[in-house]
Protein backbone atom coordinates (compact mmCIF):
# COMPACT_ATOMS: atom_id res chain seq x y z
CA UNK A 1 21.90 19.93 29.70
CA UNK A 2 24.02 17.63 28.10
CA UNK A 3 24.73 17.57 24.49
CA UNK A 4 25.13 14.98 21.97
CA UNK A 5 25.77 14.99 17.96
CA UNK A 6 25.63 12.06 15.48
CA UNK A 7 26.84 12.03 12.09
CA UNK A 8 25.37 9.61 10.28
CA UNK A 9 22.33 10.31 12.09
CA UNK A 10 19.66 9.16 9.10
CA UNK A 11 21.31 5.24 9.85
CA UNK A 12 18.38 3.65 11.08
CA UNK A 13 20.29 2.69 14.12
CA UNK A 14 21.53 6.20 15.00
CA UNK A 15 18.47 7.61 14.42
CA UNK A 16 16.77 5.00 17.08
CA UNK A 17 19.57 5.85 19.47
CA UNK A 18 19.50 9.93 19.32
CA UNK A 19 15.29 9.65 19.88
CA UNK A 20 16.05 7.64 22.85
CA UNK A 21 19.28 10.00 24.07
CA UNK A 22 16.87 12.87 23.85
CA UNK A 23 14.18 10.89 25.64
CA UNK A 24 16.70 10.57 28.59
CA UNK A 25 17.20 14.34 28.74
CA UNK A 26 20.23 15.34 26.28
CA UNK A 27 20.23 17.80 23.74
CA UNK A 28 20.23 15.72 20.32
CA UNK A 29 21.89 16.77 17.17
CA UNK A 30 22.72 15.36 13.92
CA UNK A 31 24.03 15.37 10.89
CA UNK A 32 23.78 13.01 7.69
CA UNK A 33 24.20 13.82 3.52
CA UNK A 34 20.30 12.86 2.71
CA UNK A 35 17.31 11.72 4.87
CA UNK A 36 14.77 9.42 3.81
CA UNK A 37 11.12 7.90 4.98
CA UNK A 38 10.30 6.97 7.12
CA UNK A 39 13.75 7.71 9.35
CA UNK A 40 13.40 11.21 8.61
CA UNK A 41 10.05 12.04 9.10
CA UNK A 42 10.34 9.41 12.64
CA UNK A 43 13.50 12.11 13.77
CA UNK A 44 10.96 15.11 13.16
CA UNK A 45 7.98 13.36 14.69
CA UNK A 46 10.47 13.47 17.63
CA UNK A 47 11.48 16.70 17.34
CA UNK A 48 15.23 15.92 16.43
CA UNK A 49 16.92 18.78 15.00
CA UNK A 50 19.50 17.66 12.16
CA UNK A 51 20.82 19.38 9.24
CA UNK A 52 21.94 18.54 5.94
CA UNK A 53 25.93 18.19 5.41
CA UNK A 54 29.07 18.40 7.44
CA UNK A 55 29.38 21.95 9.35
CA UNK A 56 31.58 21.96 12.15
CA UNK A 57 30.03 25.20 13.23
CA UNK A 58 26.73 24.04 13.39
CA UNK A 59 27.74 21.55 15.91
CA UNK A 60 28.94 23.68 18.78
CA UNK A 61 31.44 21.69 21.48
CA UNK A 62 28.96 18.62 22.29
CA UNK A 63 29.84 16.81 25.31
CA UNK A 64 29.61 13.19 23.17
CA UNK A 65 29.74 12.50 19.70
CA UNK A 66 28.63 9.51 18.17
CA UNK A 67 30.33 8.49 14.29
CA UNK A 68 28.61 6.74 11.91
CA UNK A 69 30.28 4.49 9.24
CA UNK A 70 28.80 7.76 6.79
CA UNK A 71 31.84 9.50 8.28
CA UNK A 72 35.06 9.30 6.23
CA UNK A 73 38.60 10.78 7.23
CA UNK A 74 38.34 13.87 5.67
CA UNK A 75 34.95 14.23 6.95
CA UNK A 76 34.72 17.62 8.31
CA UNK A 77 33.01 17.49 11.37
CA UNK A 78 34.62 13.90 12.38
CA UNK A 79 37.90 16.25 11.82
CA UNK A 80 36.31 19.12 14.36
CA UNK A 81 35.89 16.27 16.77
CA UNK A 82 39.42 14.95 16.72
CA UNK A 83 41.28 18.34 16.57
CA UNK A 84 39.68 18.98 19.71
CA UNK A 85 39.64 16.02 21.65
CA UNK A 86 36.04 16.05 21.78
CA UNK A 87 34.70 12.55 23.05
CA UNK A 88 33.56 10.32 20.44
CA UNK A 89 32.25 7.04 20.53
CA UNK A 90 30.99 4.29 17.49
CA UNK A 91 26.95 3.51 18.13
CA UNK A 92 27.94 0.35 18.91
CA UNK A 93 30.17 1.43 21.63
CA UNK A 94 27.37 3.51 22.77
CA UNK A 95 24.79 0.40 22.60
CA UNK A 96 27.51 -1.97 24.47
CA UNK A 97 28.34 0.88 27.48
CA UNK A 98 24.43 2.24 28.18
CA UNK A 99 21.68 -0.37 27.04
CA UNK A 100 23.20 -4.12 27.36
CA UNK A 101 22.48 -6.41 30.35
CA UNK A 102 23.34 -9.54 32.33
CA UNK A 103 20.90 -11.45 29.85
CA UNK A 104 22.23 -9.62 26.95
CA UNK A 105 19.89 -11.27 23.73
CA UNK A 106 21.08 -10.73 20.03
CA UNK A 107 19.51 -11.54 17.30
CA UNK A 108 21.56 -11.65 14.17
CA UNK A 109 21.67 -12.91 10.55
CA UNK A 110 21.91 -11.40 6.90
CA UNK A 111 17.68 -10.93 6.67
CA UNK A 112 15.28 -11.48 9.63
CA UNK A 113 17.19 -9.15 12.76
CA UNK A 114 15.30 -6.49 12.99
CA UNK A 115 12.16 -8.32 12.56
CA UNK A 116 12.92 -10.73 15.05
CA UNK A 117 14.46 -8.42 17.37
CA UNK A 118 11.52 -5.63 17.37
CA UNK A 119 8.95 -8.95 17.95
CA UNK A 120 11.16 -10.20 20.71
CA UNK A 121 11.44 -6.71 22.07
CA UNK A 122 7.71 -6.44 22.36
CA UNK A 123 6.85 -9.94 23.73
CA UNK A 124 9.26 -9.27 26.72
CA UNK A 125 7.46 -5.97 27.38
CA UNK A 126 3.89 -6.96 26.82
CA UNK A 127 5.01 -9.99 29.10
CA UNK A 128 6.65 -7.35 32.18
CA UNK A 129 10.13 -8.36 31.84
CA UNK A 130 11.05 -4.30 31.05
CA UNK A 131 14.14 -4.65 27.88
CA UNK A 132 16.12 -2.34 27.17
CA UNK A 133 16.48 -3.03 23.35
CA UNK A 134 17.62 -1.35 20.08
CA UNK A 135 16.63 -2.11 16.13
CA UNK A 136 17.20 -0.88 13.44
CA UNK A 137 13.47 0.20 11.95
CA UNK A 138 10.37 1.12 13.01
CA UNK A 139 7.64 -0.36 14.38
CA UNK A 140 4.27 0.00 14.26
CA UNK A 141 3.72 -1.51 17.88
CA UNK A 142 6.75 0.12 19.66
CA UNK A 143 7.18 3.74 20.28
CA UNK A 144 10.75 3.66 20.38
CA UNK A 145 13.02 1.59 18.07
CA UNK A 146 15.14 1.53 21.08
CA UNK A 147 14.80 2.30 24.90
CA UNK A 148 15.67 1.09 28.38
CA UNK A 149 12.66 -0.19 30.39
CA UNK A 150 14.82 -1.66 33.21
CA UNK A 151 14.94 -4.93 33.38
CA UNK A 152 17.58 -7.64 33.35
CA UNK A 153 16.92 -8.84 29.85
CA UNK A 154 18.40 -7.02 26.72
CA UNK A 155 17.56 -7.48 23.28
CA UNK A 156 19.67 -5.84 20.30
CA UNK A 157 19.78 -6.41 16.73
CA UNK A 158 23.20 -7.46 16.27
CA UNK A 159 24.10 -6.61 12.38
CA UNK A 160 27.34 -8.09 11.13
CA UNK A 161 28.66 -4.79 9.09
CA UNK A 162 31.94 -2.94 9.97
CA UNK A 163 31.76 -1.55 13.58
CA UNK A 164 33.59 2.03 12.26
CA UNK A 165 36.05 3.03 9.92
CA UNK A 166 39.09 1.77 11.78
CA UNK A 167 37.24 -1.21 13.14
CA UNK A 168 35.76 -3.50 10.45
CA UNK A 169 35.05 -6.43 12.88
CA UNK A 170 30.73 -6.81 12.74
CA UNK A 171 28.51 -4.70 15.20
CA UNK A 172 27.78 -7.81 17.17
CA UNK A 173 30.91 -8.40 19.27
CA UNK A 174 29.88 -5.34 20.73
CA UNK A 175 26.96 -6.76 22.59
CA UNK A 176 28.58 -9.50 24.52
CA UNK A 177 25.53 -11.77 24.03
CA UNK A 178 24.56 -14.79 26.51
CA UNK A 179 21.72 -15.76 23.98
CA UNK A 180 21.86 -15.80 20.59
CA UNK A 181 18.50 -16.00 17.75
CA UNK A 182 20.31 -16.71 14.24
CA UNK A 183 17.97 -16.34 11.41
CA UNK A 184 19.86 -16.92 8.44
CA UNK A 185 23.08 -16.48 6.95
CA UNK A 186 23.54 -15.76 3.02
CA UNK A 187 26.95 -14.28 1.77
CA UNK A 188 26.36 -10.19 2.14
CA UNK A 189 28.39 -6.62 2.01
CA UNK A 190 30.76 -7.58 -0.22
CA UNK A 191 32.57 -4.21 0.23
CA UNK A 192 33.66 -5.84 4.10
CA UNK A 193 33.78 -9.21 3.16
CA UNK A 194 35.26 -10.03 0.47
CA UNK A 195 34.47 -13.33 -0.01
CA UNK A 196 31.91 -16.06 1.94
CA UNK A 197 34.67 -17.72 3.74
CA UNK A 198 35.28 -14.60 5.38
CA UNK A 199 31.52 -13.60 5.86
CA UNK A 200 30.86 -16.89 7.83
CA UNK A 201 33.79 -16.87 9.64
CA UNK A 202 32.22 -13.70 11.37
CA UNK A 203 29.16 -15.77 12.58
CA UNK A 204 31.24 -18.68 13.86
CA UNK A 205 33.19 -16.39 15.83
CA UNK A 206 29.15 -14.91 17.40
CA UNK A 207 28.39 -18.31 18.21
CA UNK A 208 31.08 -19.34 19.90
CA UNK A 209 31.12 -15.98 22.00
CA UNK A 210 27.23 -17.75 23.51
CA UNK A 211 28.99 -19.07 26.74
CA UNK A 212 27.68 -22.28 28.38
CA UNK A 213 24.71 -21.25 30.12
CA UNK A 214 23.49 -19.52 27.86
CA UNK A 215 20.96 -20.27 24.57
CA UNK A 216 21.50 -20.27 20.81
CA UNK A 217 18.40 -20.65 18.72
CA UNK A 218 19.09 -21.35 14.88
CA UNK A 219 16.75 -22.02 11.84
CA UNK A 220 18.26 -25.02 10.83
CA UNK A 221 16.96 -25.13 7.18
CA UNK A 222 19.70 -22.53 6.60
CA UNK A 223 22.86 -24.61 4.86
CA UNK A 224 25.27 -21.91 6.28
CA UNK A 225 23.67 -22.02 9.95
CA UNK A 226 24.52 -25.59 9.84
CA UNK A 227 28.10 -24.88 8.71
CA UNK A 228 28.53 -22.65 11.67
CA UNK A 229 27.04 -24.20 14.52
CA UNK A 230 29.47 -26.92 15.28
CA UNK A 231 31.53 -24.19 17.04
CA UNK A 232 28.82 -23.89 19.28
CA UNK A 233 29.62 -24.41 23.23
CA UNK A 234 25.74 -23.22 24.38
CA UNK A 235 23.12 -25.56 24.17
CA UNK A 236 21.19 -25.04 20.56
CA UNK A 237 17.35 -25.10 19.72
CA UNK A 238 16.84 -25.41 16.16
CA UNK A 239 13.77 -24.82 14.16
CA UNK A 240 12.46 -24.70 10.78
CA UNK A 241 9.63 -26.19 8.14
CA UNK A 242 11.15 -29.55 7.80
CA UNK A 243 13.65 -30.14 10.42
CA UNK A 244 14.21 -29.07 14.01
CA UNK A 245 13.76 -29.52 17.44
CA UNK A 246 10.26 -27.22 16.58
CA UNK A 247 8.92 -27.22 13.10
CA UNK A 248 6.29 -24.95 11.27
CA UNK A 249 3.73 -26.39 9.57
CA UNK A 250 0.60 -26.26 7.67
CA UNK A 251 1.54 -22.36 6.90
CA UNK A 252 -1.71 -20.42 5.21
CA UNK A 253 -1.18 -17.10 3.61
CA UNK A 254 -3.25 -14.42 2.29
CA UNK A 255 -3.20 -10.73 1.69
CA UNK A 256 -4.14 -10.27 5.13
CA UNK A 257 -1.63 -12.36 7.02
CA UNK A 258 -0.74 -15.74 7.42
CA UNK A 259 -1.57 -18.74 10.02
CA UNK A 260 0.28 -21.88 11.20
CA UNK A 261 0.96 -24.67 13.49
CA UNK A 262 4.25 -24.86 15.29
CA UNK A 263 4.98 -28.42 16.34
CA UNK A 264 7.36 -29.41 19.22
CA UNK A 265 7.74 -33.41 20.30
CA UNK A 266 3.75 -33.71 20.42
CA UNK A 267 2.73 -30.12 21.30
CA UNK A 268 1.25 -27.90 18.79
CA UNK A 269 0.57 -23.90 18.79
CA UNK A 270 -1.18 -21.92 16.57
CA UNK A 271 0.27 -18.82 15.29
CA UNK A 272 -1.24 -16.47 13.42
CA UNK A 273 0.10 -12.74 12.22
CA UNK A 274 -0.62 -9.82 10.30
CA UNK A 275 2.53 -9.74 8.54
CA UNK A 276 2.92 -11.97 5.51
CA UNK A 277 5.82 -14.01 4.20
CA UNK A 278 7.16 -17.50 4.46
CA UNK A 279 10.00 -15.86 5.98
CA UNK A 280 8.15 -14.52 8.73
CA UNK A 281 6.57 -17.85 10.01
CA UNK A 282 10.35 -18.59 10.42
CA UNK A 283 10.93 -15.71 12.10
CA UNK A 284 8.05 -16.27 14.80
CA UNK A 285 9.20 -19.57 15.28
CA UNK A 286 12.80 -18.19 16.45
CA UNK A 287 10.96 -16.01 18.92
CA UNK A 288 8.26 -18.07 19.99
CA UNK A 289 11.22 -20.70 20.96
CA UNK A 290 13.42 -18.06 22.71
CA UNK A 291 10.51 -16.58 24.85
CA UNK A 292 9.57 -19.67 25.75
CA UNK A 293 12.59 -20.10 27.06
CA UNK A 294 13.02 -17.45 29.10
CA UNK A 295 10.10 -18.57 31.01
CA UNK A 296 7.53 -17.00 29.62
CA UNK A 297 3.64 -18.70 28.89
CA UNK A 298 2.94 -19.97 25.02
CA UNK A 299 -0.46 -18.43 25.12
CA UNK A 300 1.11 -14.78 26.44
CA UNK A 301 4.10 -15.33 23.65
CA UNK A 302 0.89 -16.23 21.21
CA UNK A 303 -0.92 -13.47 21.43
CA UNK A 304 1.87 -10.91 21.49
CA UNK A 305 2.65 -12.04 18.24
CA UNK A 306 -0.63 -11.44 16.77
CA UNK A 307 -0.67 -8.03 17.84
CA UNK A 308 3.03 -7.26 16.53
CA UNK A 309 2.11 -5.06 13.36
CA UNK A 310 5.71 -5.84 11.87
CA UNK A 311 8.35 -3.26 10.61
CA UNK A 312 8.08 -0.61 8.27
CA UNK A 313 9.78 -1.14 5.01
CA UNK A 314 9.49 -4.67 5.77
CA UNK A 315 7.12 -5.67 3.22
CA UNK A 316 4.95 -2.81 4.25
CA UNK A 317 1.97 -2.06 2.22
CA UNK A 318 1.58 1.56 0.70
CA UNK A 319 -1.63 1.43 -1.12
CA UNK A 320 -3.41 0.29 -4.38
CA UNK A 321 -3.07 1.59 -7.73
CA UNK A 322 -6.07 2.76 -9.88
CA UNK A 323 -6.04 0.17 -11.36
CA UNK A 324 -5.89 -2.43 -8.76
CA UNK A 325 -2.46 -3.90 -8.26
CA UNK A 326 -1.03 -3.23 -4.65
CA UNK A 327 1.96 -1.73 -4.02
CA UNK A 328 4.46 -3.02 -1.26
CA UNK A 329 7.64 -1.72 0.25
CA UNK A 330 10.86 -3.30 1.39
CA UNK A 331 14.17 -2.94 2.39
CA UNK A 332 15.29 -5.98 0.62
CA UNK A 333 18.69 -4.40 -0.85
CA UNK A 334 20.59 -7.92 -1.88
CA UNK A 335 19.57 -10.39 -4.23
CA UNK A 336 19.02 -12.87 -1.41
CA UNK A 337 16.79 -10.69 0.17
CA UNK A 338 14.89 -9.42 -3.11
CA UNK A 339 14.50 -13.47 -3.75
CA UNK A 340 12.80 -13.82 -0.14
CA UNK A 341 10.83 -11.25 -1.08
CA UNK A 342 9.62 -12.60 -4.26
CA UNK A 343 8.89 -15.71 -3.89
CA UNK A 344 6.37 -15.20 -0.81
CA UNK A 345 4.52 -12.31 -3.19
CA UNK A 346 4.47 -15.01 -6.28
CA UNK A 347 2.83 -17.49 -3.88
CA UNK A 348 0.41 -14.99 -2.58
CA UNK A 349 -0.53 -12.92 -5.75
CA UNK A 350 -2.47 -14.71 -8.78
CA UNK A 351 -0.97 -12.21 -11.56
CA UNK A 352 2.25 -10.24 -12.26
CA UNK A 353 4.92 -9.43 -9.81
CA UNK A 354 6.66 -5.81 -10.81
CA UNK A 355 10.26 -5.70 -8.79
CA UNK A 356 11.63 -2.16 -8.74
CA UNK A 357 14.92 -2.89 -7.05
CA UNK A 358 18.06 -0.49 -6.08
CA UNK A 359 21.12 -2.61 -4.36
CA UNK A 360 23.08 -1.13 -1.15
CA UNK A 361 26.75 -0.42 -2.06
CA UNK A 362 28.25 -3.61 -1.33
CA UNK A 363 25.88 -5.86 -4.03
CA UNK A 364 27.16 -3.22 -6.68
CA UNK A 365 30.80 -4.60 -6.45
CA UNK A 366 31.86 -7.14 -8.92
CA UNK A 367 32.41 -9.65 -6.01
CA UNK A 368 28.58 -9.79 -5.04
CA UNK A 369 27.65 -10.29 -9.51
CA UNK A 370 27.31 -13.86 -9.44
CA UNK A 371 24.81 -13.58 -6.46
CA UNK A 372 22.29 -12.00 -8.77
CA UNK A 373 21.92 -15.07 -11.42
CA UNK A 374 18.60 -16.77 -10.58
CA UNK A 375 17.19 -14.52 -7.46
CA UNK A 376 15.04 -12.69 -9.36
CA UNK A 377 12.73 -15.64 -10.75
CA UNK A 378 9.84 -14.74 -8.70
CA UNK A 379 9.32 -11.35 -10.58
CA UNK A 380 7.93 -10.99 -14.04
CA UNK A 381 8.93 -8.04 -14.53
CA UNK A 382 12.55 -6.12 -13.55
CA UNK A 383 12.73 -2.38 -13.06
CA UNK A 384 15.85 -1.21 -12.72
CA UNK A 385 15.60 2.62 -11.98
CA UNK A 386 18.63 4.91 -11.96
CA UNK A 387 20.61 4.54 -8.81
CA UNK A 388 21.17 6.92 -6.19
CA UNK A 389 25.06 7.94 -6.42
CA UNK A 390 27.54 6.18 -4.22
CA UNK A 391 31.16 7.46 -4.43
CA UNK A 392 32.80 3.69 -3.79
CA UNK A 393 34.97 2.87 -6.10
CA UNK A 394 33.47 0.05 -8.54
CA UNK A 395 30.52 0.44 -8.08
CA UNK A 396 28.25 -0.40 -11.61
CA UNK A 397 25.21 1.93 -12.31
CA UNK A 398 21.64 1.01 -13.06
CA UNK A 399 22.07 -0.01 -16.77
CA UNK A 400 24.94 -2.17 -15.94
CA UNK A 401 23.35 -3.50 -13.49
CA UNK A 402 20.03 -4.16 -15.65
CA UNK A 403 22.51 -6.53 -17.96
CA UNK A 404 24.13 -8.64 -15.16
CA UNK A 405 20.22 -9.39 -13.72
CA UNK A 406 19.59 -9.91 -17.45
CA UNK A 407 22.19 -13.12 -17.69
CA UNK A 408 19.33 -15.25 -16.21
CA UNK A 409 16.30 -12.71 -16.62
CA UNK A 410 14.40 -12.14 -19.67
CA UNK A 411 12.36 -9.41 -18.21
CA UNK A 412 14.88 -7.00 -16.54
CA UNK A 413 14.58 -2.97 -18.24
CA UNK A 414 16.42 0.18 -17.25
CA UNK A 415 14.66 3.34 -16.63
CA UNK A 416 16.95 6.82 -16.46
CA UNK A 417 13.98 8.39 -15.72
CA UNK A 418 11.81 8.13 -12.87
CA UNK A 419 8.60 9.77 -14.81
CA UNK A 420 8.81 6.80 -17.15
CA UNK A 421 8.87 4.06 -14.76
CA UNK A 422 6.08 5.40 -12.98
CA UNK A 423 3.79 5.52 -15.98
CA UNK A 424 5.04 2.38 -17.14
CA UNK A 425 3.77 0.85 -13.49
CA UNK A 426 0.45 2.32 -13.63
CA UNK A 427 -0.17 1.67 -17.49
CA UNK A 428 0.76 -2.14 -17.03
CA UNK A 429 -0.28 -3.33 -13.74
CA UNK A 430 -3.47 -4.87 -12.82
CA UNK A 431 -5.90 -6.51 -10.10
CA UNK A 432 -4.21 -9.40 -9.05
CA UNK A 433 -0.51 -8.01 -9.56
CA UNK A 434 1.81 -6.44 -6.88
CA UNK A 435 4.58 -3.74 -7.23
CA UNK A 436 7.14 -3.54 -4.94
CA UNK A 437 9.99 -1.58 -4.21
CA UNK A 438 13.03 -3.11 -2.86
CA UNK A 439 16.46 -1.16 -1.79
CA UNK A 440 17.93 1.16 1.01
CA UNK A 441 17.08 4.38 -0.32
CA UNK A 442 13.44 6.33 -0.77
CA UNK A 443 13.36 5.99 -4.32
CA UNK A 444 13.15 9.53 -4.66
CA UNK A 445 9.22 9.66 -3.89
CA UNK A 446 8.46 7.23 -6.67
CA UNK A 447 6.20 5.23 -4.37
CA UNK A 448 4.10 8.08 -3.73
CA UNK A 449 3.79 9.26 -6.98
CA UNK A 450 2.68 5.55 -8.42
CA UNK A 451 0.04 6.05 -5.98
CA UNK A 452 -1.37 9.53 -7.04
């Protein structure tokens, strides 16, 4: 049996691609410095053996290693694999060599991928067109986050960070896409690019890689898709809630879901999900327009969407306090994506909004600061908790971080202790407010203990 070891492995896209190596037969290792819900508890469901830390003699002499952007150079076991020639690979490189295909699909922006790419994922299989695909989360209507059904079509969230540590360009060159689903582009991991200019200058260089023949579909209410697009040579499909060749319209939300009409030159569906968000009737709209594209029936796309459960993390809902306000979780680590996130819970929720928020390491660098003024407008109250450690070199903890969000928020407070934010949440929320947690990490089990 074959055997292969990934350090990094609690990335959410490692993690999706050492369930599927074991599914094809290999002996699976890994290795990260913490695991967190649900990725860990997803690897053990799978029986994935990983360990804690970087032992070089807990990996043995794998046959293929696989390196996350988690390992530095003076990472142990990435210096086990080079001192012996061992062969290693990036998890892009091992995406790009085993699961893309003639009709190779990515769907890429700052928020929105791995949405759009599980719910594009699952219409192709529910509609018998067998993807292989890969995303970075899990689903509650996929088994897999990523697998290889055999087909011609491939669909793979294509995230713009750093490839590896010697190769900064994004994840998405890897993929060489002939359709493209762009959901939205706001300035993001500051620690790769250092300013916008060079952040956007990544996506014009996906969309021109969409060759002639093949498809880009863009939410045109985004200012920086439009900025990008002219270096488009595929033909382009735009959407979005005022402008497009499709717009959404008439959008209905509730606790339970949301419903609305997607117009195209006279033709009207009706969507309806059980995720909620603004944000997600733009997402649907992307894949409704792609699948229908590739040939497949509206009412078949239509009613694979309403059975797509979403993404965990992805505004997922954990429960209700005692005392009546329901608490949500989300990934949303940048103040763009805590603002999506906000908004859509203000327009849904009568009373308070309670934001507990931790940023990834690049929006804790001084270049992502002026991002935060004004994102936050749809909470009423900030919680800043104390941050998990990152070693990166300027990187501001929580209370530092509680002043800059302060600049345009009256309501943003610091809590070094977990204990006390927790009893702060359940002595001051209420029916008819929401809580949710937004930020990378697991928040050290706070969720479930606000839910005790």
């Amino acid at each position: 049996m074959k055997h292969i070891h990934f350090i990094g492995i609690c990335g959410v896209g490692m993690s999706s691609l050492a369930i599927l190596w074991q599914k094809k037969g290999w002996k699976v290792t890994g290795s990260d410095v913490g695991f967190y819900p649900p990725v860990s508890t997803h690897l053990t469901d799978h029986k994935v053996a990983y360990y804690p830390g970087w032992h070089p003699e807990k990996m043995g002499t794998p046959d293929l290693v696989v390196i996350g952007n988690v390992a530095g150079s003076e990472n142990p076991e990435l210096k086990f694999v080079l001192e012996n020639n061992i062969p290693h690979v990036s998890y892009p490189e091992l995406i790009s060599q085993n699961l893309i295909r003639e009709n190779s699909i990515v769907c890429a922006g700052t928020y929105g991928k791995t949405t759009t790419t599980a719910m594009l994922a699952y219409v192709l299989k529910e509609a018998n067109l067998d993807p292989a695909y890969m995303f970075g989360g899990i689903s509650a209507s996929l088994d897999l986050s990523a697998d290889d059904l055999g087909g011609d079509y491939s669909v793979i969230e294509g995230d713009e960070y750093k490839t590896s540590r010697d190769d900064l360009r994004a994840k998405f060159f890897s993929y060489k896409p002939t359709h493209l689903l762009l959901t939205g582009i706001k300035w993001d991991h500051a620690d790769v690019y250092p300013t916008e200019e060079s952040y956007l200058e990544a996506f014009k260089k996906l969309v021109e890689l969409i060759p002639e023949n093949g498809l880009i579909v863009a939410n045109i209410d985004e200012e920086n898709i439009r900025k990008v697009l002219p270096s488009a040579k595929a033909p382009v499909l735009t959407y979005g809630k005022l402008n497009g060749n499709y717009i959404y319209v008439d959008l209905e939300q509730s606790t339970k879901g949301i419903e609305f009409t997607i117009e195209n030159f006279g033709e009207a569906f009706n969507m309806a999900s059980p995720m909620l968000g603004d944000f997600t009737a733009k997402n649907i709209c992307g894949v409704f327009i792609m699948a229908k594209e590739l040939g497949i029936e509206p009412k078949r796309i239509i009613e694979s969407i309403k059975n797509f459960k979403g993404i965990k993390r992805r505004l997922e809902k954990r429960g209700t306090l005692a005392g009546g306000a329901d608490v949500y979780d989300d990934i949303a680590h940048s103040p763009a994506k805590a603002q999506a996130i906000l908004t859509n819970l203000k327009n849904i929720y009568p009373g308070k909004i309670f934001s507990i928020f931790e940023p990834n390491t690049g929006n804790r660098q001084s270049e992502s600061f002026p991002e935060y003024d004004n994102h936050f407008s749809g909470a009423d109250e900030i919680l800043i908790p104390r941050l998990t450690t990152v070693k990166t070199p300027g990187s501001v903890d929580g209370e530092t971080l509680t002043k800059i969000i302060a600049k345009t928020h009256n309501h943003a407070r610091y809590f070094e202790e977990d204990e006390n934010l927790i009893n702060y949440l359940k002595e001051n929320a209420k029916t008819g407010d929401a809580i949710v947690f937004m930020g990378s990490h697991s928040f050290r089990g706070m969720i479930d203990e606000v839910l005790k």
